[in-house]
N, C-alpha and C. Protein backbone atom coordinates (compact mmCIF):
# COMPACT_ATOMS: atom_id res chain seq x y z
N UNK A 1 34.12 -24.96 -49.99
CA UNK A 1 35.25 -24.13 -49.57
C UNK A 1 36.54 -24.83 -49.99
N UNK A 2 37.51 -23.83 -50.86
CA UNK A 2 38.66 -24.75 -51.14
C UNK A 2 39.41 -24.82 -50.31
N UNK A 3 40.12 -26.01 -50.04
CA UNK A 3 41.35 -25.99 -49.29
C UNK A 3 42.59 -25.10 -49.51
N UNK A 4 42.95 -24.21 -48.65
CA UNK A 4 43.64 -23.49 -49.04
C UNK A 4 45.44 -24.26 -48.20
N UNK A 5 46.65 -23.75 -49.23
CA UNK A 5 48.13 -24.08 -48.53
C UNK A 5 48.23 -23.75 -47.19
N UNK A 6 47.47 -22.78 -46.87
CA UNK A 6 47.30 -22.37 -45.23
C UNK A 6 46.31 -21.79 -44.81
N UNK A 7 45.96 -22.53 -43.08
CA UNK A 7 44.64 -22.72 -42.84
C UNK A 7 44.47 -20.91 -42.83
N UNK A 8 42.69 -20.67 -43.30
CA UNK A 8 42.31 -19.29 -42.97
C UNK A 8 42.55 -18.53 -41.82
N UNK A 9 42.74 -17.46 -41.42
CA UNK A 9 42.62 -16.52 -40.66
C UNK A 9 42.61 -15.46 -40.73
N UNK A 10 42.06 -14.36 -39.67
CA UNK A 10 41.90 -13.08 -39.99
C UNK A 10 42.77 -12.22 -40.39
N UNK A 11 44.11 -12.85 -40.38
CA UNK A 11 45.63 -12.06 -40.87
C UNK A 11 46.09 -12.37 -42.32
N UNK A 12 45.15 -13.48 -42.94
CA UNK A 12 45.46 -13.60 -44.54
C UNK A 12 44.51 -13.89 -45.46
N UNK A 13 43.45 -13.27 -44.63
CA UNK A 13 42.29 -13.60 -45.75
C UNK A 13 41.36 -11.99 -45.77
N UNK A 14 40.97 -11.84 -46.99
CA UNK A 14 39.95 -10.67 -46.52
C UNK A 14 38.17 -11.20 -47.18
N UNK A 15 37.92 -11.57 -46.29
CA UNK A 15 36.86 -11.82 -46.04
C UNK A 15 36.29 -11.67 -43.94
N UNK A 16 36.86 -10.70 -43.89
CA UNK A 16 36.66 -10.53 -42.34
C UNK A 16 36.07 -9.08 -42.29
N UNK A 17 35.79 -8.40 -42.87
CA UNK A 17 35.00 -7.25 -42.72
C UNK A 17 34.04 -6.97 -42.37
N UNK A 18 33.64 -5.72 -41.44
CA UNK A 18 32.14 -5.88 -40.79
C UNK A 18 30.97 -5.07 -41.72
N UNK A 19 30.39 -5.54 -41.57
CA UNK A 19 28.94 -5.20 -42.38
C UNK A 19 28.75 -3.52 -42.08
N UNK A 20 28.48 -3.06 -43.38
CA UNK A 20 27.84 -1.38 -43.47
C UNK A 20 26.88 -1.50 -42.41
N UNK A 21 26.66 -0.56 -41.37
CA UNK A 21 25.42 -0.52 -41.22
C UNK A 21 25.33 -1.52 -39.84
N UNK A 22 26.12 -1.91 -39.18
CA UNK A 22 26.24 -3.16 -37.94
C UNK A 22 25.35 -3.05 -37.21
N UNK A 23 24.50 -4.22 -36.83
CA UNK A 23 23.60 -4.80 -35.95
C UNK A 23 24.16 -5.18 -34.88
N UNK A 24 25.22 -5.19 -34.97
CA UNK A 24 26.03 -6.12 -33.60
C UNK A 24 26.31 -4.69 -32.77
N UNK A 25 25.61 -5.39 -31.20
CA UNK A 25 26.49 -4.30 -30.08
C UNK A 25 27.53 -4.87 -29.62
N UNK A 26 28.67 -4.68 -29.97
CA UNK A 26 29.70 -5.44 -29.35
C UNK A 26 29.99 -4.58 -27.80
N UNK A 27 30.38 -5.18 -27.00
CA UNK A 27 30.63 -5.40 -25.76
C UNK A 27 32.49 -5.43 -25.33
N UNK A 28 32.87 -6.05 -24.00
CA UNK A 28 34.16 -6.34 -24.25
C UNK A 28 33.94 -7.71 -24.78
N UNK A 29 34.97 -8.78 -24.59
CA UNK A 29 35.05 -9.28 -25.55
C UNK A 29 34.44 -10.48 -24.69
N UNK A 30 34.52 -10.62 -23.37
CA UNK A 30 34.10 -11.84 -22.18
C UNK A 30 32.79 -11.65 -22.84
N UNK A 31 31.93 -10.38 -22.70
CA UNK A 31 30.47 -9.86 -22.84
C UNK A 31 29.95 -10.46 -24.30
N UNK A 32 31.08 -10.59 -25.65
CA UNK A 32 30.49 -10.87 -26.64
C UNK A 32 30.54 -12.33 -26.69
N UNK A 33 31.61 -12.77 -26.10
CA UNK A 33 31.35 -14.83 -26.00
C UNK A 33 30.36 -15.01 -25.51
N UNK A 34 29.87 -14.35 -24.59
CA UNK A 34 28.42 -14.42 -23.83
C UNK A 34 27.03 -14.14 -24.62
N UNK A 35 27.24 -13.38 -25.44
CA UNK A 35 26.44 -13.04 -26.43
C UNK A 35 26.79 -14.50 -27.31
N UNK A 36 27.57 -14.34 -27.87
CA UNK A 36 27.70 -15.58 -29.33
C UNK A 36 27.47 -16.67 -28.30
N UNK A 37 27.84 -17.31 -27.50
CA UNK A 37 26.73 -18.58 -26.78
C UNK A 37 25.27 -18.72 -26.86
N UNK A 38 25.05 -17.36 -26.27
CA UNK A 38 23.19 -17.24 -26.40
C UNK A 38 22.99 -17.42 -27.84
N UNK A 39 23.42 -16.54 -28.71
CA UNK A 39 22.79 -16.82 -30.16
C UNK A 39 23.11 -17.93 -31.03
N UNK A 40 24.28 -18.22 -30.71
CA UNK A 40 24.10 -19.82 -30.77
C UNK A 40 23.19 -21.09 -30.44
N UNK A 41 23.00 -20.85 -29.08
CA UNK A 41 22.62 -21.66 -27.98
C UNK A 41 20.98 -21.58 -28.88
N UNK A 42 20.57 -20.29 -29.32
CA UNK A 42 19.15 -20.29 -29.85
C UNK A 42 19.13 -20.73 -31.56
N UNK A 43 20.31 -20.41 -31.98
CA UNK A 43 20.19 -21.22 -33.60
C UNK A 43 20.33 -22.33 -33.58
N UNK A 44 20.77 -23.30 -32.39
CA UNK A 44 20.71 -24.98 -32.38
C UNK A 44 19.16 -25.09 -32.03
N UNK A 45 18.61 -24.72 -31.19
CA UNK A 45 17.22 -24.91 -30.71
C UNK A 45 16.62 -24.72 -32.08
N UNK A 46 16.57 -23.65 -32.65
CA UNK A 46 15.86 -23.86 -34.13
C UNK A 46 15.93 -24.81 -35.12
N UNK A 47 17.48 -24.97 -35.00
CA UNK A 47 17.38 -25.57 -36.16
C UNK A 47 17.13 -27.22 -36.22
N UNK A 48 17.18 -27.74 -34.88
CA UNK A 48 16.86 -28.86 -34.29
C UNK A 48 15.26 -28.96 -34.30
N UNK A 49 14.50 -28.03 -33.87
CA UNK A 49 13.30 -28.11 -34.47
C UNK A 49 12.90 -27.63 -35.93
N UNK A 50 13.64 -27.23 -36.71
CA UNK A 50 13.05 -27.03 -38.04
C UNK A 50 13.91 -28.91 -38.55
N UNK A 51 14.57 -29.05 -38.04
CA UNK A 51 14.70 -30.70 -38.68
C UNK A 51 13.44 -31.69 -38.84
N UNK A 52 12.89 -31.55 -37.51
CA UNK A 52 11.54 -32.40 -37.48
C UNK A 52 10.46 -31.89 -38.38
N UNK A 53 10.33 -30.71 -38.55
CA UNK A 53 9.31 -30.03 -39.65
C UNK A 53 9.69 -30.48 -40.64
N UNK A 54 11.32 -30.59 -41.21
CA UNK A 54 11.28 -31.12 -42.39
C UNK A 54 11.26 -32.64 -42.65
N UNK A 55 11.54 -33.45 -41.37
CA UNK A 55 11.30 -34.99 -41.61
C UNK A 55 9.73 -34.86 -41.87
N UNK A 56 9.09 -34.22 -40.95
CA UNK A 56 7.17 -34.32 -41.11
C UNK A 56 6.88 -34.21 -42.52
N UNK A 57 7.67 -33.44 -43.25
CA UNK A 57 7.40 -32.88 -44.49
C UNK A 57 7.93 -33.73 -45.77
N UNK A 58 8.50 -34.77 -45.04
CA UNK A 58 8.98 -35.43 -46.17
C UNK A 58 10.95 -35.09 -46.87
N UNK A 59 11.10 -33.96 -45.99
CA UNK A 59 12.32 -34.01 -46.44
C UNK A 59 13.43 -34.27 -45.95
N UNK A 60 14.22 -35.39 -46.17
CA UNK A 60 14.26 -36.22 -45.02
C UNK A 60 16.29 -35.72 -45.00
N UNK A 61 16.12 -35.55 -46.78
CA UNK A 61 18.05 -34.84 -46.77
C UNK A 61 18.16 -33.68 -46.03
N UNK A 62 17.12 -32.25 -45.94
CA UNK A 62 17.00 -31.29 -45.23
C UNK A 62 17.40 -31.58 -43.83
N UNK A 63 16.57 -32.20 -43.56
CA UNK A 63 16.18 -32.60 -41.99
C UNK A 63 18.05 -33.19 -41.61
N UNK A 64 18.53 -33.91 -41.96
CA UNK A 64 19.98 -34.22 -41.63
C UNK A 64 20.79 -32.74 -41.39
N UNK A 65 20.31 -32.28 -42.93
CA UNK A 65 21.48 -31.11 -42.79
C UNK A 65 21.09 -29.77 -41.16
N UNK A 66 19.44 -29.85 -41.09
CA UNK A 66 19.18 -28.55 -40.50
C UNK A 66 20.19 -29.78 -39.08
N UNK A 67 20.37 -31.18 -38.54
CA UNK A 67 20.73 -31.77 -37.81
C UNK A 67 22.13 -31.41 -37.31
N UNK A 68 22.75 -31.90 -38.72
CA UNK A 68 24.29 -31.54 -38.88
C UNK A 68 24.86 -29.88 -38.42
N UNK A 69 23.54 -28.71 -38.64
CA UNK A 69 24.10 -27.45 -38.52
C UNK A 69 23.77 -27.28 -36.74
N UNK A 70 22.94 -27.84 -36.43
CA UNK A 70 22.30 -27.76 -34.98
C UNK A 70 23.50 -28.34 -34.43
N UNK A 71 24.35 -29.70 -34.64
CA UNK A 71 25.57 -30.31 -33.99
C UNK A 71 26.81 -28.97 -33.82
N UNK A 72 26.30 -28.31 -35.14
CA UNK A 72 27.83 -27.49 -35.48
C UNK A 72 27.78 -26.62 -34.23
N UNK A 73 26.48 -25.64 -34.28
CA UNK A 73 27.11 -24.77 -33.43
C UNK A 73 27.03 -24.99 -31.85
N UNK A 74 26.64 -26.35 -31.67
CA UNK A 74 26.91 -26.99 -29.95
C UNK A 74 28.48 -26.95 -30.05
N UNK A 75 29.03 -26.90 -31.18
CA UNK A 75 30.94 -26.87 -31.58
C UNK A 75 30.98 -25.33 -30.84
N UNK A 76 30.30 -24.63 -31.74
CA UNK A 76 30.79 -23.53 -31.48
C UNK A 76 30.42 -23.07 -29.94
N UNK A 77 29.44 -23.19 -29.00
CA UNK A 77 29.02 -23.17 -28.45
C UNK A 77 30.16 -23.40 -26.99
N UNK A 78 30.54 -24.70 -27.22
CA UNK A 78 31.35 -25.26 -26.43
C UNK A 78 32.86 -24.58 -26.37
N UNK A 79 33.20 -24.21 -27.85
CA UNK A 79 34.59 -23.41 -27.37
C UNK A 79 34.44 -22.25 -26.88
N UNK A 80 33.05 -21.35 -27.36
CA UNK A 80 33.54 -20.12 -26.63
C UNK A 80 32.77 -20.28 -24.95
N UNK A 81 32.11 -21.22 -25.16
CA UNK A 81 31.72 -20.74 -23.33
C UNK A 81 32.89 -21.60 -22.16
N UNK A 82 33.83 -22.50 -23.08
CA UNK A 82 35.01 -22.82 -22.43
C UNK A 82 35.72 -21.66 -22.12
N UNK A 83 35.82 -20.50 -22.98
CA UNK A 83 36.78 -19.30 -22.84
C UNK A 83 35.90 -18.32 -21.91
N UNK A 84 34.67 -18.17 -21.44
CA UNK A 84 33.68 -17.62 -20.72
C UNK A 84 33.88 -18.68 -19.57
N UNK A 85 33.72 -19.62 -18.77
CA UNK A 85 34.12 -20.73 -18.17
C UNK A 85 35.78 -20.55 -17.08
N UNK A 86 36.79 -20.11 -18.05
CA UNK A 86 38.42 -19.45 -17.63
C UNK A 86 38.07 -18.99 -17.25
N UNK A 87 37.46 -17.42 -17.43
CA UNK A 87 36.95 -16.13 -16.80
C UNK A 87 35.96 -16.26 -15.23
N UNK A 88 34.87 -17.15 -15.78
CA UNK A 88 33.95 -16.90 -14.49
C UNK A 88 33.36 -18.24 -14.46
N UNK A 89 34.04 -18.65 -13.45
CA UNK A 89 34.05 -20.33 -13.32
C UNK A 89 32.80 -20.76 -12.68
N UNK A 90 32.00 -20.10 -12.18
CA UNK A 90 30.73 -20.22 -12.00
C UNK A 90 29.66 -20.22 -13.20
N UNK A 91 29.82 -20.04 -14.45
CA UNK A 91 29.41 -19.21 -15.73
C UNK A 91 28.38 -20.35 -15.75
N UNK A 92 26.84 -20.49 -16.34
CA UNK A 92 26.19 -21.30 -16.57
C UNK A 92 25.50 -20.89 -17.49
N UNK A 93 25.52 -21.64 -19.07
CA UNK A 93 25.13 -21.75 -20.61
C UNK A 93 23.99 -21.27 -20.38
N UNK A 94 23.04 -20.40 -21.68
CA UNK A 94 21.68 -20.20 -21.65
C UNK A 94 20.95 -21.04 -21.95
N UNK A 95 19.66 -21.10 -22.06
CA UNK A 95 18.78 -22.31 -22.75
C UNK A 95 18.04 -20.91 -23.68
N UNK A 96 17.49 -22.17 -24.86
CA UNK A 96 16.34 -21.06 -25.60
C UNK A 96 15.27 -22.03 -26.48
N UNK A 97 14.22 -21.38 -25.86
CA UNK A 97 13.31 -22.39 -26.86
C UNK A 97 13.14 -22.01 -28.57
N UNK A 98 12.96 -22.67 -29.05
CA UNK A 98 13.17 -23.07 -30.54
C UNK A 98 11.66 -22.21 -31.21
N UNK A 99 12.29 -21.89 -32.02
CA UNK A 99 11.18 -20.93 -33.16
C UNK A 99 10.37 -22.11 -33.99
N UNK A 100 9.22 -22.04 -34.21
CA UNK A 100 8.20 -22.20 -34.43
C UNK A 100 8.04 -22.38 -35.85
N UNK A 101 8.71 -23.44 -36.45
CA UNK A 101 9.19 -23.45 -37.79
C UNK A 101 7.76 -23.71 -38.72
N UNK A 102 7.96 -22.88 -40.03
CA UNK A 102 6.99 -22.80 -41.47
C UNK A 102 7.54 -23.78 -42.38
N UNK A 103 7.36 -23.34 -43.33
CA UNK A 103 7.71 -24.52 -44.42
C UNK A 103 8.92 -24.31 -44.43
N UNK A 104 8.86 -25.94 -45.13
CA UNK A 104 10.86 -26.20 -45.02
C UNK A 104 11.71 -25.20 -46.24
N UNK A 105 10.67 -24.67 -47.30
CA UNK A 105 11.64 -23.24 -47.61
C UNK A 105 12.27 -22.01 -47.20
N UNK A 106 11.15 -21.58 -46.45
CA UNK A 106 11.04 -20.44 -45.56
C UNK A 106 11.92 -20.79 -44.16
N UNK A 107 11.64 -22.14 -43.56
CA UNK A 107 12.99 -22.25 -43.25
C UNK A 107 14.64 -22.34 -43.22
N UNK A 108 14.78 -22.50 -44.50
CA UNK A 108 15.77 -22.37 -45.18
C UNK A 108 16.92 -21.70 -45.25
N UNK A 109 15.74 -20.55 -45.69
CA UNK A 109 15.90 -19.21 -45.68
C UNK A 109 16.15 -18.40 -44.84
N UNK A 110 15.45 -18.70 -43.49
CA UNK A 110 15.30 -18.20 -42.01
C UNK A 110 16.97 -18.44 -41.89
N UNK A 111 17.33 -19.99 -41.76
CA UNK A 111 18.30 -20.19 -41.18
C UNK A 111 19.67 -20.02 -42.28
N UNK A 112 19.28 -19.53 -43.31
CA UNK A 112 21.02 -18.70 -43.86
C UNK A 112 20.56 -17.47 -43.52
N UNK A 113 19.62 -16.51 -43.41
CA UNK A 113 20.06 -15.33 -42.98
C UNK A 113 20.55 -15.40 -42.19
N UNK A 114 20.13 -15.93 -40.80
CA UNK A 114 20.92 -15.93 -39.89
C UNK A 114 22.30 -16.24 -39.92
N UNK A 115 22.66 -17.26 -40.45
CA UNK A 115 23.89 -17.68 -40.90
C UNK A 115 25.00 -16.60 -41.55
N UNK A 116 24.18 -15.80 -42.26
CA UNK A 116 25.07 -14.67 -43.11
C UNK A 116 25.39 -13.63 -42.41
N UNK A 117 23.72 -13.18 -41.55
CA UNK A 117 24.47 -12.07 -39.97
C UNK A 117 25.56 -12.41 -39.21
N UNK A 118 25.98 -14.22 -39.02
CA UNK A 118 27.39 -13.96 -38.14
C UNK A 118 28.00 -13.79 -38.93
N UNK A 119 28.05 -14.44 -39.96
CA UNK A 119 29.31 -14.58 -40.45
C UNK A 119 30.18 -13.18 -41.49
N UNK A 120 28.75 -12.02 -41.54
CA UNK A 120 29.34 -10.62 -42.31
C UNK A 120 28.86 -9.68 -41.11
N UNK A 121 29.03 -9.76 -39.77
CA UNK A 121 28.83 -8.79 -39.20
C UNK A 121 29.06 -9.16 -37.79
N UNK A 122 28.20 -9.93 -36.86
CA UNK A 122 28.62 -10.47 -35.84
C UNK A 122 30.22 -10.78 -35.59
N UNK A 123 30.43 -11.97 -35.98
CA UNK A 123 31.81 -12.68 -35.80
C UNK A 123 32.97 -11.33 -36.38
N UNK A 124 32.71 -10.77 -37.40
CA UNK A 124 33.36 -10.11 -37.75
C UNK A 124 34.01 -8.77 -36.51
N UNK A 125 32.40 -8.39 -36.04
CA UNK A 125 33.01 -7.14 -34.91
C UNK A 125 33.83 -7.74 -34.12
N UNK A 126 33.32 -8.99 -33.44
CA UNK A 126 33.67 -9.90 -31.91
C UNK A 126 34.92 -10.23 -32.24
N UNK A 127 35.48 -10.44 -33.06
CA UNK A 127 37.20 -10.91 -33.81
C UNK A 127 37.63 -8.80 -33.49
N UNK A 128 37.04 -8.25 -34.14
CA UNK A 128 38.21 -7.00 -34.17
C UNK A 128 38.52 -6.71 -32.91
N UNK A 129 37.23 -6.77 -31.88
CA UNK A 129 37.14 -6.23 -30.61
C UNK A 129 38.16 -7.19 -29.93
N UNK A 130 38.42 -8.18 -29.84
CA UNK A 130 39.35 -9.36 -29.65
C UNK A 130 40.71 -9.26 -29.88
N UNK A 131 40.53 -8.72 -31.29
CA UNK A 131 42.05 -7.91 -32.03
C UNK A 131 42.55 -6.49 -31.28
N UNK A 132 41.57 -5.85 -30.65
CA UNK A 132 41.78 -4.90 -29.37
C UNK A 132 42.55 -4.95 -28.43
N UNK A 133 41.66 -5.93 -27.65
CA UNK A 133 42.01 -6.38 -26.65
C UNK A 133 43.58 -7.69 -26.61
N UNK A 134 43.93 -7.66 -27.48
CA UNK A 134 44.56 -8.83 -27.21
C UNK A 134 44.67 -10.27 -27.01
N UNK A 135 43.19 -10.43 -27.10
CA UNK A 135 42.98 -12.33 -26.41
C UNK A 135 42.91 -12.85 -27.87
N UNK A 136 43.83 -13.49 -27.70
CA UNK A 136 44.39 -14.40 -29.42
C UNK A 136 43.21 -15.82 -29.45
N UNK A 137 42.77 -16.21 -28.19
CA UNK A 137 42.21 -17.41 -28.11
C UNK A 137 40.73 -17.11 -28.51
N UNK A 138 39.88 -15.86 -27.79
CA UNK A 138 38.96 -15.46 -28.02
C UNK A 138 38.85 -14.89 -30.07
N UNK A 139 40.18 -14.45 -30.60
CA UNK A 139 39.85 -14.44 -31.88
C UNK A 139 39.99 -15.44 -32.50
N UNK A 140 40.89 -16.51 -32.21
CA UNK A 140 40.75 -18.31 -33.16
C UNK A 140 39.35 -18.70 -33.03
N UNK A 141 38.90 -18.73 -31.61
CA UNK A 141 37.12 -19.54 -31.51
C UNK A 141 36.54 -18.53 -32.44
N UNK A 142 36.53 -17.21 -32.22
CA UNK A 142 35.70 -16.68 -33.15
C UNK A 142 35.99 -16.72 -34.87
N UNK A 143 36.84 -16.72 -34.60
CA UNK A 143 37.32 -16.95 -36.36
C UNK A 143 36.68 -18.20 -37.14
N UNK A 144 36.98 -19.42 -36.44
CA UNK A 144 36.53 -20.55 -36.98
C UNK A 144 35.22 -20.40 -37.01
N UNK A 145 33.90 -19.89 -35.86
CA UNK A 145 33.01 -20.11 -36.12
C UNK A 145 32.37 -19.01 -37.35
N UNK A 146 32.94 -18.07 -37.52
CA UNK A 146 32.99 -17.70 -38.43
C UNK A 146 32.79 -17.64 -40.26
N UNK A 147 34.20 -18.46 -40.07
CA UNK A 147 34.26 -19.51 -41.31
C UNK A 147 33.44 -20.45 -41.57
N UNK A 148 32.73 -21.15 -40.55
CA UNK A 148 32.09 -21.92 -40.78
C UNK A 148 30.42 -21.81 -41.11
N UNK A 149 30.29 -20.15 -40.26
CA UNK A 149 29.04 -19.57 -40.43
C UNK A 149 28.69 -19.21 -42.03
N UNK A 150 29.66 -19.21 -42.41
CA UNK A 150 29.73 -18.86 -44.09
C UNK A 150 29.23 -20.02 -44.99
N UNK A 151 29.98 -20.95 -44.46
CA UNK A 151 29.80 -22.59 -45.08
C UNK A 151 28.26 -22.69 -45.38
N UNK A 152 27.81 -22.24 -43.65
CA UNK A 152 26.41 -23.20 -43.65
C UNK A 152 25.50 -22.52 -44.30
N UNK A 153 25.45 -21.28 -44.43
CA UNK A 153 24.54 -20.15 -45.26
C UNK A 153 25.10 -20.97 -46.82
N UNK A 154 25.73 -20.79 -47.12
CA UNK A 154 26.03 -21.48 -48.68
C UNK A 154 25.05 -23.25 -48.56
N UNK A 155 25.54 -23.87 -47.47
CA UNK A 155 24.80 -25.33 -48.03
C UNK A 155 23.31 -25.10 -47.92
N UNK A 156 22.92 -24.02 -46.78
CA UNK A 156 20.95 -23.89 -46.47
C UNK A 156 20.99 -23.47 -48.07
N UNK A 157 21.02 -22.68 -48.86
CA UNK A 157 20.84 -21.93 -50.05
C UNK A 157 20.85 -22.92 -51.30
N UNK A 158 22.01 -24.05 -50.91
CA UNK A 158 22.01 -24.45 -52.50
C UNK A 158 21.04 -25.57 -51.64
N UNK A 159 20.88 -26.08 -50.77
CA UNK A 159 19.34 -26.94 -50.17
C UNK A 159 18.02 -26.20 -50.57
N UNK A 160 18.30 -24.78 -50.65
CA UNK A 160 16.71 -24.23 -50.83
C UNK A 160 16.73 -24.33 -52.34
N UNK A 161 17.69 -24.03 -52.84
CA UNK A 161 17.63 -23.69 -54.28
C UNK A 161 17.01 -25.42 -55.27
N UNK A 162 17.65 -26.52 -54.45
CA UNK A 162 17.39 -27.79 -55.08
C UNK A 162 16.92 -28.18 -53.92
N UNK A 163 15.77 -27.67 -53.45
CA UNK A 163 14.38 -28.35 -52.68
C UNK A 163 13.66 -29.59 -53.29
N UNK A 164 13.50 -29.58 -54.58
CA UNK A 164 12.96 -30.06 -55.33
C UNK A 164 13.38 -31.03 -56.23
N UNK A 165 14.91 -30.98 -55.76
CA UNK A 165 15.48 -31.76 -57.13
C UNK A 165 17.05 -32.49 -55.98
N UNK A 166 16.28 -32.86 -54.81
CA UNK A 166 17.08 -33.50 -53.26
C UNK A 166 17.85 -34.94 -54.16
N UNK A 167 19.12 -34.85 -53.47
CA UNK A 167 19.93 -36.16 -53.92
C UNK A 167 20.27 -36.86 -53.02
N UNK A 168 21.01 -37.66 -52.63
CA UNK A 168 21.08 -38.26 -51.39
C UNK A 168 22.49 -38.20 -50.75
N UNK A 169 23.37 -37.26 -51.05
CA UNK A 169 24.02 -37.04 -50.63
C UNK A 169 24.40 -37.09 -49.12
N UNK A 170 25.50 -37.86 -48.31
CA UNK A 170 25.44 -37.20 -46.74
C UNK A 170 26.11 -36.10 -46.59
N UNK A 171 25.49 -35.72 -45.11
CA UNK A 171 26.67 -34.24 -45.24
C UNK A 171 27.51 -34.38 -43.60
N UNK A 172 28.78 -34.05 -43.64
CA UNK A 172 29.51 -33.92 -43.01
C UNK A 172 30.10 -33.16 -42.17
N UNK A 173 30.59 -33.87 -40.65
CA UNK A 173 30.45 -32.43 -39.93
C UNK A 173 31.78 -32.37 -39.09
N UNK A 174 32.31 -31.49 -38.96
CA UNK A 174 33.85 -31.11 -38.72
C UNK A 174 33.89 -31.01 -37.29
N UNK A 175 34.35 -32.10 -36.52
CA UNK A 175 34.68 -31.57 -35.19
C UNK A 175 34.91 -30.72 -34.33
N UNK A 176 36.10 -30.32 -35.26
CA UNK A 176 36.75 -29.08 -34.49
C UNK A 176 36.55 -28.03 -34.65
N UNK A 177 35.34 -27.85 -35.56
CA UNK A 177 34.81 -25.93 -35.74
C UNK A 177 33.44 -25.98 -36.20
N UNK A 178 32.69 -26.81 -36.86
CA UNK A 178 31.52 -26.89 -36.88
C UNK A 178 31.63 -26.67 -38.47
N UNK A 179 32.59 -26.83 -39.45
CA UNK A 179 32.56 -27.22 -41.25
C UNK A 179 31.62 -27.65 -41.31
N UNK A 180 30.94 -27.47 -42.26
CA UNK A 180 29.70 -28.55 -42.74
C UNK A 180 30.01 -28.96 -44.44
N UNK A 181 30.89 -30.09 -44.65
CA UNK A 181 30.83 -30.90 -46.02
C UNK A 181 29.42 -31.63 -46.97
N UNK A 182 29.06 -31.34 -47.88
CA UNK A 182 27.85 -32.02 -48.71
C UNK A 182 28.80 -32.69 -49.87
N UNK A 183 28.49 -33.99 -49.59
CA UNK A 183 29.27 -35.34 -50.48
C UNK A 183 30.36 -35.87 -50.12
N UNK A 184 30.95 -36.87 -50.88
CA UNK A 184 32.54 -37.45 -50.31
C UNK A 184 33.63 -37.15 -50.61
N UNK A 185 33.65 -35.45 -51.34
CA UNK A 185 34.68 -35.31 -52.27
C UNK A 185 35.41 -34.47 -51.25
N UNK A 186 36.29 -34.74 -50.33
CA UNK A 186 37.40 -34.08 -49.57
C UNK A 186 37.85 -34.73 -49.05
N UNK A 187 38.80 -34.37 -48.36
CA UNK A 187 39.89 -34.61 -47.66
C UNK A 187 40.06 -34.33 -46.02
N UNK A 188 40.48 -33.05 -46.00
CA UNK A 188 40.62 -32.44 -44.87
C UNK A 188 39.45 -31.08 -44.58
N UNK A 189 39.02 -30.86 -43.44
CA UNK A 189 38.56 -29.33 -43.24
C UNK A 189 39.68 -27.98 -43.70
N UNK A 190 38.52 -27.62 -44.79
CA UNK A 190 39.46 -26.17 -44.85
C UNK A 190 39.96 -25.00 -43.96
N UNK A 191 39.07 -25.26 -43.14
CA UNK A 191 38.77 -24.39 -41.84
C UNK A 191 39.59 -24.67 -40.48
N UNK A 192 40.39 -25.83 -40.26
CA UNK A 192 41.31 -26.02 -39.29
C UNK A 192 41.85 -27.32 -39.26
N UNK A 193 41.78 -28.15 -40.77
CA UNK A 193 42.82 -29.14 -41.20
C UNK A 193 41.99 -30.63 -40.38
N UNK A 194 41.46 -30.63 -39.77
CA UNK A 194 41.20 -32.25 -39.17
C UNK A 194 40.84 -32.58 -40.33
N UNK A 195 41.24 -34.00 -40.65
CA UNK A 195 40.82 -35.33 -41.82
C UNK A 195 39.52 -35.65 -41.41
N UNK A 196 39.10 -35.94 -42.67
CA UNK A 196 38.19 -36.24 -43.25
C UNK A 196 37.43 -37.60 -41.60
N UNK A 197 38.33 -38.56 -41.58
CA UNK A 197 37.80 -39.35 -40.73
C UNK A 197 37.73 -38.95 -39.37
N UNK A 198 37.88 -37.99 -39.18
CA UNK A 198 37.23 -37.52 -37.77
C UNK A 198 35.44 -36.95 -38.01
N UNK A 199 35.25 -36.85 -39.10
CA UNK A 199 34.13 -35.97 -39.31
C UNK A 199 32.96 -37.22 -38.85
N UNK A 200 31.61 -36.22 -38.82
CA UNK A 200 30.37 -37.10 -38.49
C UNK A 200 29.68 -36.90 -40.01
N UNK A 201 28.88 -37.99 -39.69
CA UNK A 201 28.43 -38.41 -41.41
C UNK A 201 26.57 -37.99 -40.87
N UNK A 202 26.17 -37.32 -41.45
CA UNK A 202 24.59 -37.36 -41.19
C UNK A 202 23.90 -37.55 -43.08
């Protein structure tokens, strides 16, 4: 993702459009943070267990990254059930047990589709409905995770694509929104500016 003169958002970028055809029931907007927690809350459980399938398997760069994406969305996780949390201060996170991972291609694969549903359809409604309602805070959390849902579908893909031909690259993980960097060539997150040395190295 290039760094752009100013950070992304849904007011200067068009890449925020919702998918023909939407899978997403959006809700109000408390109802959809509640939603994007749970489906979060269940793509870390996966992808935390498809890591160990791929250490078993020998792939040991996979296994970091499925690590690094499992860290990300405990990111995402944490800002929006902070904004669910304001609302209903009693609020308590879901749990979800982890899917039952196949080969580390097919996992891969599993986990950018998923990746591509938030990021061209999910995140997309939960931001307009947000843009509705008014809550500016509820569309930044969603925005970033967003952006970042895009990232990680691009790094699972070019991981599936060079399964076979693994380098040793580390990959890097953005504090403040859940970026995911492959190599040392940056600077800052494109996605909400923190430097490079705040990031986690897996």
């Amino acid at each position: 993702m290039i760094v752009r003169e100013e950070l992304p958002s849904v007011h200067n970028s068009n890449n925020f459009s919702i998918a023909v055809d939407s899978q997403t029931v959006v809700g109000t907007t408390l109802e959809n943070l509640k939603a994007a927690v749970a489906g979060e809350t269940g793509a870390s459980a996966k992808y935390t267990a498809f890591a160990e399938a791929a250490d078993a398997a020998g792939f040991g760069q996979i296994a970091r990254l499925f690590r690094a994406t499992a860290d990300a969305e405990q990111i995402h996780i944490r800002l929006e059930s902070s904004l669910v949390k304001a609302a209903e201060p009693d609020y308590e996170r879901p749990t979800a047990e982890a899917k039952t991972p196949v080969s580390t291609d097919l996992n891969l694969i599993d986990a950018a589709l998923g990746e591509m549903y938030e990021t061209s359809d999910m995140y997309p409604a939960f931001i307009q409905k947000a843009l509705e309602e008014g809550d500016d805070k509820a569309v930044a959390v969603f925005t970033r995770a967003k952006l970042a849902e895009s990232v990680h579908a691009e790094v699972y893909l070019e991981a599936y694509n060079n399964l076979d031909a693994a380098d040793d690259d580390a990959y890097y993980l953005c504090p403040g929104c859940g970026y995911i960097h492959k190599g040392e060539n940056f600077t800052v997150c494109p996605i909400c500016g923190a430097p490079k040395s705040a990031f986690k190295a897996y």
